[in-house]
PDB file of N, CA and C in Angstrom:
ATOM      1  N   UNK A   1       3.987 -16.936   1.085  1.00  0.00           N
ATOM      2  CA  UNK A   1       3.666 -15.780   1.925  1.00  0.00           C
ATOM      3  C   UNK A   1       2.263 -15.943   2.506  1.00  0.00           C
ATOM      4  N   UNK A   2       2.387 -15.838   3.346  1.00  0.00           N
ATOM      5  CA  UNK A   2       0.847 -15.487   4.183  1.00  0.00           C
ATOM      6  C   UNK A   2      -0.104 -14.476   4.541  1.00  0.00           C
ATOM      7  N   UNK A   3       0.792 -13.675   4.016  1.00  0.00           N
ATOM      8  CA  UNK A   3      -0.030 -12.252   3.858  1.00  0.00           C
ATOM      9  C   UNK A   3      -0.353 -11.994   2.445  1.00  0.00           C
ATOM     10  N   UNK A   4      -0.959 -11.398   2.201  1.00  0.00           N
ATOM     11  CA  UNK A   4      -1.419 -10.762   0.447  1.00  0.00           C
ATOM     12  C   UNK A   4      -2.014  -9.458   0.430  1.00  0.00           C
ATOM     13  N   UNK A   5      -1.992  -9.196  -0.786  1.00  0.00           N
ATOM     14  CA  UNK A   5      -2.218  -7.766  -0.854  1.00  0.00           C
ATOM     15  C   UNK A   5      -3.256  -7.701  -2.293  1.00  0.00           C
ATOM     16  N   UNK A   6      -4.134  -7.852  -2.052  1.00  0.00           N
ATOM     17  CA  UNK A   6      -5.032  -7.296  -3.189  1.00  0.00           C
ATOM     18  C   UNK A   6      -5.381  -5.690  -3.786  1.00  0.00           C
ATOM     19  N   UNK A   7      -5.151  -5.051  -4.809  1.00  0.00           N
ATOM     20  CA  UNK A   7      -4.084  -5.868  -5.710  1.00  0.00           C
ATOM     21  C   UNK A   7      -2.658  -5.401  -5.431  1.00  0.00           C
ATOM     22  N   UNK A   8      -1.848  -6.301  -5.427  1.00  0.00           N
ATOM     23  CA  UNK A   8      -0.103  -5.865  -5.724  1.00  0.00           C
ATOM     24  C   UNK A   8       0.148  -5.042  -6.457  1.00  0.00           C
ATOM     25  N   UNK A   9      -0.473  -4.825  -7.508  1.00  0.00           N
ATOM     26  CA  UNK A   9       0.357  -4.116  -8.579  1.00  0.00           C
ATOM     27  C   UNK A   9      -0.928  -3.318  -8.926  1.00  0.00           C
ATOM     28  N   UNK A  10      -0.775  -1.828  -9.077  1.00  0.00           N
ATOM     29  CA  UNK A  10      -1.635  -1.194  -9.536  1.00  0.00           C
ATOM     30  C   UNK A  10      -1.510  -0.005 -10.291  1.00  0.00           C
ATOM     31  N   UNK A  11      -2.273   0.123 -11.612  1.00  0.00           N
ATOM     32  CA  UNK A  11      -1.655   0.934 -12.941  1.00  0.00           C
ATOM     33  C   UNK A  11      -2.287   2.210 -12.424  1.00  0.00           C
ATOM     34  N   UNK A  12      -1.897   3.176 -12.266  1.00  0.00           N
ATOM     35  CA  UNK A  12      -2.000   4.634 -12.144  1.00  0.00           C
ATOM     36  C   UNK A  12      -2.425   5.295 -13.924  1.00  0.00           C
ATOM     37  N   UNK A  13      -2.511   4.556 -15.004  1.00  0.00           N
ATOM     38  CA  UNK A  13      -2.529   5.615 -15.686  1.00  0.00           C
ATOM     39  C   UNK A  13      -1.327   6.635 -16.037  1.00  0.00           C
ATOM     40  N   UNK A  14      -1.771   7.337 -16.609  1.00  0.00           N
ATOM     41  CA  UNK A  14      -1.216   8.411 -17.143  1.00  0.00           C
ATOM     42  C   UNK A  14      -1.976   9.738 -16.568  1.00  0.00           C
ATOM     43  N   UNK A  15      -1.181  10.465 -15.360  1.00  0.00           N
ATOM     44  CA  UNK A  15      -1.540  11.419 -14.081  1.00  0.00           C
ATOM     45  C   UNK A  15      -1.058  12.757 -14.951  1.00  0.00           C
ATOM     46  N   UNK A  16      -1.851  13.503 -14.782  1.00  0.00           N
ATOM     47  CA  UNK A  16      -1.282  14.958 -14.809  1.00  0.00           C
ATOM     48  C   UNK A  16      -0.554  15.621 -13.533  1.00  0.00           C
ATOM     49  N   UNK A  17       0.354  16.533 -13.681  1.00  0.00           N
ATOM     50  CA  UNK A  17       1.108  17.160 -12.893  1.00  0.00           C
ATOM     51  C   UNK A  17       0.242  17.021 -11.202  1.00  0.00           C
ATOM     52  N   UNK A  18       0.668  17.029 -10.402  1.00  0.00           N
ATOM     53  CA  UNK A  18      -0.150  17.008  -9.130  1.00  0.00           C
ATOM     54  C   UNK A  18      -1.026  16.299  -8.771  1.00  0.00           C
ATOM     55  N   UNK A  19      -1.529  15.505 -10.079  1.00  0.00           N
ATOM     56  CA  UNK A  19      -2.931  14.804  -9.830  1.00  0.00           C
ATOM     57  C   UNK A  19      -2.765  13.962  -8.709  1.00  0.00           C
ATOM     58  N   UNK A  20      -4.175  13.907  -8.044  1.00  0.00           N
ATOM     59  CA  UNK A  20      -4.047  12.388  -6.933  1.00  0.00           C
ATOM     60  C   UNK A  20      -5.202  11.531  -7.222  1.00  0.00           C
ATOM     61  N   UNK A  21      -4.964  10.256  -7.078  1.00  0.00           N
ATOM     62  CA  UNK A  21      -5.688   9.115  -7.374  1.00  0.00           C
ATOM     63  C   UNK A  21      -5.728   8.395  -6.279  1.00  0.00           C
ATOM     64  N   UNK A  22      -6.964   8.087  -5.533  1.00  0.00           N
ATOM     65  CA  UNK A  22      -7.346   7.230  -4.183  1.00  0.00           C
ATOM     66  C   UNK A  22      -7.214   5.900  -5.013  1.00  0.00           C
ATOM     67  N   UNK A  23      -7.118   4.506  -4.290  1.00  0.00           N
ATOM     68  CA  UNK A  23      -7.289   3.469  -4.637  1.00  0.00           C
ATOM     69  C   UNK A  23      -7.248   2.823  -3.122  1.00  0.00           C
ATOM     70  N   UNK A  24      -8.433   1.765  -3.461  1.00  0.00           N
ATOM     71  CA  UNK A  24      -7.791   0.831  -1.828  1.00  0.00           C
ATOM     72  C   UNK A  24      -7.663  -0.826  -2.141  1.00  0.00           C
ATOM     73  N   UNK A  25      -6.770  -0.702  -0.702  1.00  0.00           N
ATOM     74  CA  UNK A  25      -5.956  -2.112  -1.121  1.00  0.00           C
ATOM     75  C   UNK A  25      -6.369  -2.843  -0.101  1.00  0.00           C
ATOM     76  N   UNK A  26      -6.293  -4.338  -0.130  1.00  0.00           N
ATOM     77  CA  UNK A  26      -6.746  -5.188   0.783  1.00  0.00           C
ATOM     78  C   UNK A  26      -5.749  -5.722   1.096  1.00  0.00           C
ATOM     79  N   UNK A  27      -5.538  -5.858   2.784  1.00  0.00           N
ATOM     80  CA  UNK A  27      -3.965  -6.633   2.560  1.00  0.00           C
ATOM     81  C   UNK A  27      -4.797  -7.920   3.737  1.00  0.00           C
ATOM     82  N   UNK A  28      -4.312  -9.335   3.585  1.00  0.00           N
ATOM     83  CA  UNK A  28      -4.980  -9.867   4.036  1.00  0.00           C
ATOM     84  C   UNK A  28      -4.193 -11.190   4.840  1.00  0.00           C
ATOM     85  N   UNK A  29      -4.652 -11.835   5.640  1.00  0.00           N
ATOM     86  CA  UNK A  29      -3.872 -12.957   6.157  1.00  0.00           C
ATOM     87  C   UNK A  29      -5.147 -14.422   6.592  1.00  0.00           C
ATOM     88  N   UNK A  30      -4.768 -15.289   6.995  1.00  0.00           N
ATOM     89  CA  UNK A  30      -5.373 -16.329   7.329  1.00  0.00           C
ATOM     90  C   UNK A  30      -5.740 -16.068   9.173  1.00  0.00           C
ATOM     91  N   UNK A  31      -4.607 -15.776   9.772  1.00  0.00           N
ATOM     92  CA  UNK A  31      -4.948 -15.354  11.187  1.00  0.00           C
ATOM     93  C   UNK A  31      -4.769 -13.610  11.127  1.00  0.00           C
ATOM     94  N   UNK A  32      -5.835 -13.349  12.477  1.00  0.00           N
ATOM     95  CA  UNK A  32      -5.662 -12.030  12.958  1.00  0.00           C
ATOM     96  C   UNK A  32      -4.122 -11.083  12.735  1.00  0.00           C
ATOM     97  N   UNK A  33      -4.097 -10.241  12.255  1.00  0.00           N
ATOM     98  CA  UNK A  33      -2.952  -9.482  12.290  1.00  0.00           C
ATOM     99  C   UNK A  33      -2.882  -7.748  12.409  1.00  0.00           C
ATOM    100  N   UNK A  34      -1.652  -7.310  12.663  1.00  0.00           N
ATOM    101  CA  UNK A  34      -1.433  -5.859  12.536  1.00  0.00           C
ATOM    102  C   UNK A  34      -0.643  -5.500  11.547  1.00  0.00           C
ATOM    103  N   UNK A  35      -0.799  -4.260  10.870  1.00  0.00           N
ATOM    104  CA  UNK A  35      -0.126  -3.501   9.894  1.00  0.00           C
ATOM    105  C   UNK A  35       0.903  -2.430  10.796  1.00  0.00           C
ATOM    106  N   UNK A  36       1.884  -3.392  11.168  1.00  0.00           N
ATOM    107  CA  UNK A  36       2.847  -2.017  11.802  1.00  0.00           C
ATOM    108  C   UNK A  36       3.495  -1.253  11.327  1.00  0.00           C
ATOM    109  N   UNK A  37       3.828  -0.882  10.046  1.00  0.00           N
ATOM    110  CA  UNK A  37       5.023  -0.100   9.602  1.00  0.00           C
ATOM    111  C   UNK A  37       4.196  -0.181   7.836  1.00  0.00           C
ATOM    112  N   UNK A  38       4.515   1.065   7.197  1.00  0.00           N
ATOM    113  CA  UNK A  38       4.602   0.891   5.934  1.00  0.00           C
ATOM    114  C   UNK A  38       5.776   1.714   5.370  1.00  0.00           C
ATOM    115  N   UNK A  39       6.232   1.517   4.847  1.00  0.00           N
ATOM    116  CA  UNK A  39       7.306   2.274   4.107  1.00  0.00           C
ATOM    117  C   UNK A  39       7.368   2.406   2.506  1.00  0.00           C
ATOM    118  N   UNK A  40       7.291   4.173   2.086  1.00  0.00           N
ATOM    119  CA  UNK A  40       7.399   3.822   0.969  1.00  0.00           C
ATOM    120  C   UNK A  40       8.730   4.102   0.270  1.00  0.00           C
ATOM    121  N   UNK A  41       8.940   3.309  -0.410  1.00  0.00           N
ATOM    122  CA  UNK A  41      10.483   3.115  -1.112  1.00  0.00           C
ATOM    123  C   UNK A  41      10.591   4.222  -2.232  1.00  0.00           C
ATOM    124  N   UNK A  42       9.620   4.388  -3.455  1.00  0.00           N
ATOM    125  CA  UNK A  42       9.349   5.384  -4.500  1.00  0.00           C
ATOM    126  C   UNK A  42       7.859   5.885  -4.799  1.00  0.00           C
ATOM    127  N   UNK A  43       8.290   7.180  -5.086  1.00  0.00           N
ATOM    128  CA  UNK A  43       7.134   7.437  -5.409  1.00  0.00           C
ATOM    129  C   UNK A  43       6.581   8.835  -4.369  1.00  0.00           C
ATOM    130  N   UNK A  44       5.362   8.798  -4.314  1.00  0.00           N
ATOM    131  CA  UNK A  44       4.328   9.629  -3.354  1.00  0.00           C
ATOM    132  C   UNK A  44       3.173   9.321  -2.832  1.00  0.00           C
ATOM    133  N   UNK A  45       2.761   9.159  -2.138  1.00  0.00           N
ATOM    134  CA  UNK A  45       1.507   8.663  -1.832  1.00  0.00           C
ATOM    135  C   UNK A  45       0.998   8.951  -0.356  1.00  0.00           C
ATOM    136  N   UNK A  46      -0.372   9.002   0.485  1.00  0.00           N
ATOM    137  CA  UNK A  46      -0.338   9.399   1.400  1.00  0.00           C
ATOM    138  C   UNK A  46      -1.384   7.908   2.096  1.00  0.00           C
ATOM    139  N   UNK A  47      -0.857   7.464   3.851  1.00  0.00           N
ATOM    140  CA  UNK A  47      -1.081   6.281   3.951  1.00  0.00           C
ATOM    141  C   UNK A  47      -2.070   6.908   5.289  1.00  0.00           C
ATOM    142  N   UNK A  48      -3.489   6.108   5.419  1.00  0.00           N
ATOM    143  CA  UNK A  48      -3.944   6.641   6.663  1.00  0.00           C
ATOM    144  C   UNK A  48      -3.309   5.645   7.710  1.00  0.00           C
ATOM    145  N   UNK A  49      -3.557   6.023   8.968  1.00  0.00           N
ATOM    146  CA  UNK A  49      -3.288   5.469   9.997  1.00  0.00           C
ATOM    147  C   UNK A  49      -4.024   4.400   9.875  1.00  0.00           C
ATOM    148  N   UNK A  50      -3.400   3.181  10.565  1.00  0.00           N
ATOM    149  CA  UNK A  50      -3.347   1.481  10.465  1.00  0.00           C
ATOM    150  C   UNK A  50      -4.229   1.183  11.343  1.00  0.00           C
ATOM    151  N   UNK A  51      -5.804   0.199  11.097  1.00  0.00           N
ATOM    152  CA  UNK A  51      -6.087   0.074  12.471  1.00  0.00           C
ATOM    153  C   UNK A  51      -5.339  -0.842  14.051  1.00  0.00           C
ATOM    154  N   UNK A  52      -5.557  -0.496  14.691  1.00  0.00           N
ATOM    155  CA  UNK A  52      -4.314  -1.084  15.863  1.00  0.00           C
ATOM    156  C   UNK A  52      -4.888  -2.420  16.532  1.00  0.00           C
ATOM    157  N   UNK A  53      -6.188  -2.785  16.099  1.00  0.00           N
ATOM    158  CA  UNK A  53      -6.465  -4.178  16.698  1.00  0.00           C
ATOM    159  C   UNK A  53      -6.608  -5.343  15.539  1.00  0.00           C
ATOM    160  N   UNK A  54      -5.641  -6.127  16.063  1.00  0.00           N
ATOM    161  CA  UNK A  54      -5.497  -7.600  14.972  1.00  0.00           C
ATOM    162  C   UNK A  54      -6.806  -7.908  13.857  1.00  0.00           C
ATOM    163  N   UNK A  55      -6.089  -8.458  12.925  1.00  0.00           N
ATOM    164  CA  UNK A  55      -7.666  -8.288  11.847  1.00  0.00           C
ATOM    165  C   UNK A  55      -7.361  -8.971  10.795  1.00  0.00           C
ATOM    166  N   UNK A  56      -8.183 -10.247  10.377  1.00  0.00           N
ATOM    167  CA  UNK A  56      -7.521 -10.835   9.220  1.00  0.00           C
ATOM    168  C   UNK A  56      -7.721 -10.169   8.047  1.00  0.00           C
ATOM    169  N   UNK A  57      -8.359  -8.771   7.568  1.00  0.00           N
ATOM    170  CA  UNK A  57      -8.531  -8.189   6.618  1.00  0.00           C
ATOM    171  C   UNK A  57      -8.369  -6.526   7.151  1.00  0.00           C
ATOM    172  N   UNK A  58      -7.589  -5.789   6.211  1.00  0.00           N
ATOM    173  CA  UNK A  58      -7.233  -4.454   6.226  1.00  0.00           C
ATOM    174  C   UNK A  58      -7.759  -3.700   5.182  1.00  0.00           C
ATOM    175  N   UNK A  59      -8.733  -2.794   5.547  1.00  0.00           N
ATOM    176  CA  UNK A  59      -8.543  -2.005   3.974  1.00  0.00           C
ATOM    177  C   UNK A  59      -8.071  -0.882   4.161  1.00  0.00           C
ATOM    178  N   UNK A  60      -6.822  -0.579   3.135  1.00  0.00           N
ATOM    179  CA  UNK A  60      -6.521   0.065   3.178  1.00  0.00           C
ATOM    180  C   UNK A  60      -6.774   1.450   2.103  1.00  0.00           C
ATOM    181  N   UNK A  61      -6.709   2.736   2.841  1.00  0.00           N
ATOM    182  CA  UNK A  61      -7.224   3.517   1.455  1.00  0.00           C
ATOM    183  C   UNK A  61      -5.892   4.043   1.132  1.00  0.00           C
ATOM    184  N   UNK A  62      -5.160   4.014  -0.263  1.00  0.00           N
ATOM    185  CA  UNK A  62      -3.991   4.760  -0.645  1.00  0.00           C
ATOM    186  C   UNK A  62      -4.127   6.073  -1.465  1.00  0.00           C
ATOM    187  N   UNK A  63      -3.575   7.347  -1.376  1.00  0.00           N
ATOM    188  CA  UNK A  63      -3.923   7.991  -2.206  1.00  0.00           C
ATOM    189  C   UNK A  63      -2.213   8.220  -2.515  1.00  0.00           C
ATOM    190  N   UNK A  64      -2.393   8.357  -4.250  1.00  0.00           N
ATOM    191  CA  UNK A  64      -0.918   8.247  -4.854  1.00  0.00           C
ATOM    192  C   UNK A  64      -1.308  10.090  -4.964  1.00  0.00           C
ATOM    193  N   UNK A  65       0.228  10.575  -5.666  1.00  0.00           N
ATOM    194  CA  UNK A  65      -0.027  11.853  -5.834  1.00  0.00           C
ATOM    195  C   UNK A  65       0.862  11.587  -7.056  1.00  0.00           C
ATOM    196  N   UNK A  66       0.849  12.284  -8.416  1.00  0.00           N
ATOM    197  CA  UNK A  66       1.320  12.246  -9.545  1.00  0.00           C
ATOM    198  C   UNK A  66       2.938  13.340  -9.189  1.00  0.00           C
ATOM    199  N   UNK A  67       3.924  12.952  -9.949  1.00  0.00           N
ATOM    200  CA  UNK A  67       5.565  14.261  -9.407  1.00  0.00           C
ATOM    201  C   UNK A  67       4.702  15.574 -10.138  1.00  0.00           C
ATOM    202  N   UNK A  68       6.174  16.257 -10.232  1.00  0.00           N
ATOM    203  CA  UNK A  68       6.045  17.357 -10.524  1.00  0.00           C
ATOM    204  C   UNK A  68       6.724  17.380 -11.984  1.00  0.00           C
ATOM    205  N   UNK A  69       6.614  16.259 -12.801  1.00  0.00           N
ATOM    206  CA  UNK A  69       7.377  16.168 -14.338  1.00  0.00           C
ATOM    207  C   UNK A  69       5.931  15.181 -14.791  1.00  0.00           C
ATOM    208  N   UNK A  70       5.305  15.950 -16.366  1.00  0.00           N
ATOM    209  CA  UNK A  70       4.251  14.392 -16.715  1.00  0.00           C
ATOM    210  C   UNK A  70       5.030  13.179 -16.870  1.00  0.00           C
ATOM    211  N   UNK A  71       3.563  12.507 -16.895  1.00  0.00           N
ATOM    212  CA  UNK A  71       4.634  11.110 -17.502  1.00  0.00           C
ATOM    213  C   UNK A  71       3.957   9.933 -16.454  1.00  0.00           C
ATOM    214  N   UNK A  72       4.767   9.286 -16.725  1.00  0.00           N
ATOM    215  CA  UNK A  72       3.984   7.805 -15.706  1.00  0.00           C
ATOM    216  C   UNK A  72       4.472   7.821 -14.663  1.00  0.00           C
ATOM    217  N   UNK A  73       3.765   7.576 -13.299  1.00  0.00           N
ATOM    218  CA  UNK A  73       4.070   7.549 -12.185  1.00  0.00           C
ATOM    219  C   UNK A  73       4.179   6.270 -11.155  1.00  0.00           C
ATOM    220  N   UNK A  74       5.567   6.076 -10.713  1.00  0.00           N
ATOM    221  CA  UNK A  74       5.746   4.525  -9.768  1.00  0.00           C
ATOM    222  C   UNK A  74       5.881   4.702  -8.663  1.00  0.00           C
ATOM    223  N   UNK A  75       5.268   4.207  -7.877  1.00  0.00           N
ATOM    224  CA  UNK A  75       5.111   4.290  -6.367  1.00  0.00           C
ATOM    225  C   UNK A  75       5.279   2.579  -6.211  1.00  0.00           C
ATOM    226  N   UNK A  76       6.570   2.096  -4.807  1.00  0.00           N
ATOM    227  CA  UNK A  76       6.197   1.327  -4.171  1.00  0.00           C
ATOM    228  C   UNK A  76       6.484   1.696  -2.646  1.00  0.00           C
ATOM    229  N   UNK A  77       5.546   0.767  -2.033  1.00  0.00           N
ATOM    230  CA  UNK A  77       5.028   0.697  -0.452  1.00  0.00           C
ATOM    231  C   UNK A  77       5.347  -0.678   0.192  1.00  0.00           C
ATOM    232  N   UNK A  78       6.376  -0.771   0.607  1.00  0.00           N
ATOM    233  CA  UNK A  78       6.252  -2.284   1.610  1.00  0.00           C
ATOM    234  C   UNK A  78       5.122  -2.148   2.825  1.00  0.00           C
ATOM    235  N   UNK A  79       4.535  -3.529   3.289  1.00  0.00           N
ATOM    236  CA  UNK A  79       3.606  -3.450   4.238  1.00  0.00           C
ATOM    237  C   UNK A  79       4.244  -4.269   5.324  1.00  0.00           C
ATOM    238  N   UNK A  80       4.664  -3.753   6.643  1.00  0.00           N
ATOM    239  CA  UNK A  80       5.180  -4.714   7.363  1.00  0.00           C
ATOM    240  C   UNK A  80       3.813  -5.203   8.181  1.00  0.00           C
ATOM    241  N   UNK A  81       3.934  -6.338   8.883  1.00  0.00           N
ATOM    242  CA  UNK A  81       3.004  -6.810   9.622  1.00  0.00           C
ATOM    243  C   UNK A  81       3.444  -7.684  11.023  1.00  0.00           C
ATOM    244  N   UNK A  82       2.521  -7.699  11.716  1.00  0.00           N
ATOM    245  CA  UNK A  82       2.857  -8.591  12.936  1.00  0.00           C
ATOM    246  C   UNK A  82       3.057  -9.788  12.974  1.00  0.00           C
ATOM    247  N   UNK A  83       2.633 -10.516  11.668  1.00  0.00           N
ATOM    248  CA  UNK A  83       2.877 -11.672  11.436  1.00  0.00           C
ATOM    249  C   UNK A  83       4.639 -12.061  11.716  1.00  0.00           C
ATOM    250  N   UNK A  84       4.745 -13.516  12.852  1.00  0.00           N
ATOM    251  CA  UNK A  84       6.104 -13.652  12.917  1.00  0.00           C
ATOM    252  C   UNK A  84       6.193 -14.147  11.662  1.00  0.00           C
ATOM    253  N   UNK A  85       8.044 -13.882  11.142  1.00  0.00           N
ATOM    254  CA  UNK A  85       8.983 -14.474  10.473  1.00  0.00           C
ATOM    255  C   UNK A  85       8.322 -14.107   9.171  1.00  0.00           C
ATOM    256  N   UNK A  86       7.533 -12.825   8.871  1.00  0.00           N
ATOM    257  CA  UNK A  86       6.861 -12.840   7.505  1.00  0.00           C
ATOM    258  C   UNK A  86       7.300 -11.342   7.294  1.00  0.00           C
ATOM    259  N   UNK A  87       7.956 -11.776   5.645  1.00  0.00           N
ATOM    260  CA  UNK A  87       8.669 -10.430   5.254  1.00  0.00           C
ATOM    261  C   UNK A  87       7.549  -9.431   4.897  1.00  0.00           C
ATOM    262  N   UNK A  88       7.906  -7.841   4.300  1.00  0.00           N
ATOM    263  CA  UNK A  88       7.116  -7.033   3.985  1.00  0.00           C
ATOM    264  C   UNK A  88       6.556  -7.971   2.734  1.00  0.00           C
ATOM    265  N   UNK A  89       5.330  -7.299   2.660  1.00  0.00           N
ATOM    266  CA  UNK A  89       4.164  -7.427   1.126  1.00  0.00           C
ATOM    267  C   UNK A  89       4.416  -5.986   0.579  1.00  0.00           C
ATOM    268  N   UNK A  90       4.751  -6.165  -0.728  1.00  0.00           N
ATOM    269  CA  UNK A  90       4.742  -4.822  -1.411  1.00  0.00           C
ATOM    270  C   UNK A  90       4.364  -4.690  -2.225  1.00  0.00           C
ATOM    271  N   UNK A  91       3.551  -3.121  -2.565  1.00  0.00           N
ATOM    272  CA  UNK A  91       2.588  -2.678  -3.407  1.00  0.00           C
ATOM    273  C   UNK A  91       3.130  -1.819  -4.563  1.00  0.00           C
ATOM    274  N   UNK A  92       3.258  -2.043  -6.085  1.00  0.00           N
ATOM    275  CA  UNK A  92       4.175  -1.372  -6.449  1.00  0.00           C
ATOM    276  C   UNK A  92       2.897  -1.051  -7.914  1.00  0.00           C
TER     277      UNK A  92
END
């Protein structure tokens, strides 16, 4: 893959009801690129808007939001990108 995502995988802890937790992610490539699409598959989380000019480094800020049951919370996010022929990077 040519894209990456620093970090992929990231432990939330143990969230209380509603809680939200910022974290930011680096998603990164060798050439200039765009973050066109993110989708998240599970979970909650809120994604800011992508910057729109090519960039071999993104930071991104994620804020997760904990459900409405305690307990451990999983969120994943595919990252699509402009990169041709390169699948989503996902953040889980």
């Amino acid at each position: 893959s040519t894209v990456t995502l620093s970090p992929a995988v990231i432990d939330l802890g143990t969230m209380k009801v509603g809680q939200e937790v910022e974290k930011t992610i680096l998603v990164r490539a060798a050439s200039p690129f765009q973050i066109t699409k993110a989708d998240v598959l599970t979970g909650t989380c809120q994604l800011p808007a992508f910057a729109t000019q090519a960039q071999n480094l993104h930071v991104v800020k994620v804020k997760f939001k904990a459900g409405d049951q305690p307990g451990a919370t999983h969120t994943t996010v595919d990252f699509q990108t402009s990169v041709p022929n390169e699948p989503p990077v996902r953040l889980t």
